[in-house]
Structures are given as structure tokens and as C-alpha cells.
N, C-alpha and C. Protein backbone atom coordinates (compact mmCIF):
# COMPACT_ATOMS: atom_id res chain seq x y z
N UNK A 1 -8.96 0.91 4.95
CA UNK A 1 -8.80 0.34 3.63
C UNK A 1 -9.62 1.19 2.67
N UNK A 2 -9.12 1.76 1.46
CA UNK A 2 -10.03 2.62 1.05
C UNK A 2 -10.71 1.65 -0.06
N UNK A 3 -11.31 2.08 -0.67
CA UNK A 3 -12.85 1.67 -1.55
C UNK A 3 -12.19 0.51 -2.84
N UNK A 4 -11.14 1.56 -3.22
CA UNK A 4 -10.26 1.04 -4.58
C UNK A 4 -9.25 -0.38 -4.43
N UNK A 5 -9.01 -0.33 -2.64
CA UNK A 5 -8.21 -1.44 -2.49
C UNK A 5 -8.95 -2.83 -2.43
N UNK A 6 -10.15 -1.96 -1.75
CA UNK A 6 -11.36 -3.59 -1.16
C UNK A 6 -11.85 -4.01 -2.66
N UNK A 7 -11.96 -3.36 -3.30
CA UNK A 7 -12.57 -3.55 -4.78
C UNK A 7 -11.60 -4.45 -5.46
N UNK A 8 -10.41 -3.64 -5.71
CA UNK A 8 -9.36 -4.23 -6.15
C UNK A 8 -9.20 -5.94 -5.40
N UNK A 9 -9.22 -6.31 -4.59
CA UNK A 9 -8.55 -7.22 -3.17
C UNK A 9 -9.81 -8.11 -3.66
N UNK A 10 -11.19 -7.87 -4.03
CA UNK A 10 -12.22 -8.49 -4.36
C UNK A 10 -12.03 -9.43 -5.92
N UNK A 11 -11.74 -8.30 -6.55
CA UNK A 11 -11.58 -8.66 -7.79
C UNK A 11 -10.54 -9.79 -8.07
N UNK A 12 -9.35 -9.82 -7.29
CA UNK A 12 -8.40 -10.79 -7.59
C UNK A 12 -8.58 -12.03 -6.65
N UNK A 13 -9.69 -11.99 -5.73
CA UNK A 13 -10.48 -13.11 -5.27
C UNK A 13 -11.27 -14.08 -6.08
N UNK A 14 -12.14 -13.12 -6.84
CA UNK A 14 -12.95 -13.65 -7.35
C UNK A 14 -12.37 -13.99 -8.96
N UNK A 15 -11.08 -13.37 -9.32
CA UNK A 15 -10.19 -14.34 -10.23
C UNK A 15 -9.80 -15.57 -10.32
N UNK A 16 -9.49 -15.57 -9.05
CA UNK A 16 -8.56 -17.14 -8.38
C UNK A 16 -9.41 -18.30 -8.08
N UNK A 17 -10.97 -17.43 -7.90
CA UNK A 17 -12.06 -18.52 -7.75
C UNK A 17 -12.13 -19.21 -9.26
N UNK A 18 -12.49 -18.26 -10.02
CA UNK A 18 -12.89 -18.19 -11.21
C UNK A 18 -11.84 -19.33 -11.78
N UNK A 19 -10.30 -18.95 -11.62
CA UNK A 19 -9.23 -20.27 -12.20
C UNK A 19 -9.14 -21.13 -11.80
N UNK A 20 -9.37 -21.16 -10.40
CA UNK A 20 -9.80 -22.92 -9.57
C UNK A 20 -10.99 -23.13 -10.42
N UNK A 21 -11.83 -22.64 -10.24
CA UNK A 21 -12.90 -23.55 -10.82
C UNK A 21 -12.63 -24.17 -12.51
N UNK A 22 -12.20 -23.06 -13.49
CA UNK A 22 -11.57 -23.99 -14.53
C UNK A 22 -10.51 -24.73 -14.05
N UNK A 23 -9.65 -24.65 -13.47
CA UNK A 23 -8.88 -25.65 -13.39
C UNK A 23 -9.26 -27.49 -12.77
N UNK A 24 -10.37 -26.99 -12.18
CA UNK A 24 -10.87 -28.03 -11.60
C UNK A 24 -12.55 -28.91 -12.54
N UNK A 25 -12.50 -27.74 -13.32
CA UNK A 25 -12.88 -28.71 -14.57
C UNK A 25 -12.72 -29.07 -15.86
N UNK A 26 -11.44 -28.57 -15.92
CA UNK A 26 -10.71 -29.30 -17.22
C UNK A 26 -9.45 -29.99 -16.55
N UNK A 27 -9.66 -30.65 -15.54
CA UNK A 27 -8.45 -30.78 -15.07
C UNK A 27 -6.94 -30.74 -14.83
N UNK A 28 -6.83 -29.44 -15.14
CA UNK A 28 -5.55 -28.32 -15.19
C UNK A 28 -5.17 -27.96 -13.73
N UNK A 29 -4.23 -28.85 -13.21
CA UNK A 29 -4.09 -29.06 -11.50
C UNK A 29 -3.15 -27.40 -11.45
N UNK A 30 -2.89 -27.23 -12.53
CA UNK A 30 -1.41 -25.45 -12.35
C UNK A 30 -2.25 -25.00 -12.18
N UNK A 31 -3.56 -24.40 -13.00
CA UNK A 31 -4.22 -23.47 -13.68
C UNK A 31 -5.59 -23.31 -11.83
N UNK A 32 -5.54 -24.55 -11.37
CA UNK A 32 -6.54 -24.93 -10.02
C UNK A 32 -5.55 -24.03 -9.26
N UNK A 33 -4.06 -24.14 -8.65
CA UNK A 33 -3.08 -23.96 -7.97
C UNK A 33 -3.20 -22.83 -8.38
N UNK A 34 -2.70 -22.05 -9.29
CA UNK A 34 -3.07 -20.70 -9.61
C UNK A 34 -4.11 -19.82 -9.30
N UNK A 35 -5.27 -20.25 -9.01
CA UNK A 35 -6.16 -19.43 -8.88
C UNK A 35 -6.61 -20.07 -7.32
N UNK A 36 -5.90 -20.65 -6.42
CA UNK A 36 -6.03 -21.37 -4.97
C UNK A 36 -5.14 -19.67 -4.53
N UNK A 37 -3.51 -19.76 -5.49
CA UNK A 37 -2.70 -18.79 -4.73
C UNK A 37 -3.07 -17.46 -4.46
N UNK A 38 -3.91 -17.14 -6.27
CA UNK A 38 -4.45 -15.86 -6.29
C UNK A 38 -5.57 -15.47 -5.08
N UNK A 39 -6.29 -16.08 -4.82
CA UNK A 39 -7.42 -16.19 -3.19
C UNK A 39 -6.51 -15.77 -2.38
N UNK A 40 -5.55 -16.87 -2.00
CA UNK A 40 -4.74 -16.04 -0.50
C UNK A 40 -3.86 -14.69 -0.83
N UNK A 41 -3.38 -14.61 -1.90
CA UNK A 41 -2.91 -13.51 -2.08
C UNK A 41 -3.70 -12.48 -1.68
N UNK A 42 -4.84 -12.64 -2.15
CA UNK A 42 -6.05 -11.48 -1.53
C UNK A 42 -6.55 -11.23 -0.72
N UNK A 43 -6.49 -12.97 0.13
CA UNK A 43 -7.04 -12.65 1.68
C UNK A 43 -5.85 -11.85 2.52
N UNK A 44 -4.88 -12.27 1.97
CA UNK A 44 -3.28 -11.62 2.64
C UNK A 44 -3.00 -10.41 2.67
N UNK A 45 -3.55 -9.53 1.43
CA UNK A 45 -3.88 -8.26 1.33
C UNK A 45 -4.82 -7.69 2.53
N UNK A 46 -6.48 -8.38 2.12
CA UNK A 46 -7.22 -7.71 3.09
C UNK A 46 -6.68 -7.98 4.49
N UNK A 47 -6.31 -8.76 5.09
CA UNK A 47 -5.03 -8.56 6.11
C UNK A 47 -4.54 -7.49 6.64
N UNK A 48 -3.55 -7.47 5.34
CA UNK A 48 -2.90 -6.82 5.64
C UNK A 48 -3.65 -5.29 6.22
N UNK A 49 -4.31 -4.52 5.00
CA UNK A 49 -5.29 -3.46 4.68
C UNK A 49 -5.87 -3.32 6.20
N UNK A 50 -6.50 -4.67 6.88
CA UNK A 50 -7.02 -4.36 8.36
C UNK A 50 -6.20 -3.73 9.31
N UNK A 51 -5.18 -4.27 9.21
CA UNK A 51 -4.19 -4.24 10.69
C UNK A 51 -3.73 -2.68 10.17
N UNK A 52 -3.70 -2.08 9.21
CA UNK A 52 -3.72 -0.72 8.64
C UNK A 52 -4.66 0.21 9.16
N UNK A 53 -5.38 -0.62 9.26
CA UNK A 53 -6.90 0.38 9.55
C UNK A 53 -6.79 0.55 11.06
N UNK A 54 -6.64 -0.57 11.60
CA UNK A 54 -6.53 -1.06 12.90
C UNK A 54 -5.62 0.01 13.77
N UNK A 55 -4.64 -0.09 13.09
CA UNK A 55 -3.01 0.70 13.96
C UNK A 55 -3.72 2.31 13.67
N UNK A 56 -4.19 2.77 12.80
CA UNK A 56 -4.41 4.08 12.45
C UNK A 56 -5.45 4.33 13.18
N UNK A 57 -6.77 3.62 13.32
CA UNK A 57 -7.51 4.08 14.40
C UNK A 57 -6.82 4.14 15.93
N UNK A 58 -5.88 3.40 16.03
CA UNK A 58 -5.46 3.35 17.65
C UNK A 58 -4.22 4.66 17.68
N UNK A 59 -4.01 5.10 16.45
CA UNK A 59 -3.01 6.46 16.67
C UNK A 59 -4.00 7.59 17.14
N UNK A 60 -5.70 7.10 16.00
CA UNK A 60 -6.11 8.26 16.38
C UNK A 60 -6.98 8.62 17.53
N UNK A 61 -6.73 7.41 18.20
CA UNK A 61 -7.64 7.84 19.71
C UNK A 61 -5.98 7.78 20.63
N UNK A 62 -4.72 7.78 20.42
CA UNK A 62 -4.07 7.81 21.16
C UNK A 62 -4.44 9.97 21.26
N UNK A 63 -4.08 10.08 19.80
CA UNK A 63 -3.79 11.74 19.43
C UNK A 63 -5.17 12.21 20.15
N UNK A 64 -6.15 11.99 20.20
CA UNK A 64 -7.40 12.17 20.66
C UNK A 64 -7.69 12.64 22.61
N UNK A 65 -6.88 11.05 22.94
CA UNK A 65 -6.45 11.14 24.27
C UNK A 65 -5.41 12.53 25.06
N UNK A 66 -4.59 12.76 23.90
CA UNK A 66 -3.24 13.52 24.61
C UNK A 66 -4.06 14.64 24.00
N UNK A 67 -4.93 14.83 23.14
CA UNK A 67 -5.49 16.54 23.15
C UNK A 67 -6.29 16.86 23.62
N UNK A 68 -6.66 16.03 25.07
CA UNK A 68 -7.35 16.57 26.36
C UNK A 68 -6.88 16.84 26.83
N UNK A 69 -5.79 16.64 27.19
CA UNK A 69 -4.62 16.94 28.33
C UNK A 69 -4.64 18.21 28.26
């Protein structure tokens, strides 16, 4: 995951916190819901971003493996 995505992926976390929490004190149940979706949207990202990281380290110890051979 590079620097710009985790940053990015942070930032629209801490949006969605930011609109739940107004929403949850002016009691604006969309504006709460809105910033509930924006959170998973981001956790869904960093997710995603792992299993990225994940598969690419396991190519590079596959490539690693076969250039002993």
C-alpha cells in the first residue's frame, strides 16, 4: 500500500467519523449514515490495499524461490 493511499484511506475515515459525529449531534440520522458508509468505504479500501500487498509479497518470494533453481 503506498504512503498516498494509507493517507488518503485515513483521511476519508476520519471524514465519516467526523459526519457521524455531527450527525449524531444535530440529529441528522442521513448525514450519521453518511459518514457510518464513508468509514467502511475506507476500511474496504485498506482491505482491499492489504490483500495487494499480500499477493505481491507471495509473487515475490515465489520469483525468489525459482531464482535458485
Amino acid at each position: 500500500m503506498s504512503l498516498g493511499d494509507k493517507i488518503g484511506n485515513k483521511a476519508e475515515d476520519l471524514g465519516g467519523k467526523a459526519k457521524e459525529a455531527a450527525g449524531k449531534a444535530t440529529g441528522d440520522d442521513e448525514l450519521r449514515a453518511e459518514g457510518q458508509a464513508d468509514q467502511a468505504k475506507a476500511g474496504l479500501k485498506d482491505a482491499v490495499e492489504n490483500v495487494k500487498d499480500a499477493v505481491g509479497d507471495a509473487v515475490d518470494k515465489v520469483r525468489g524461490v525459482l531464482k535458485k533453481d
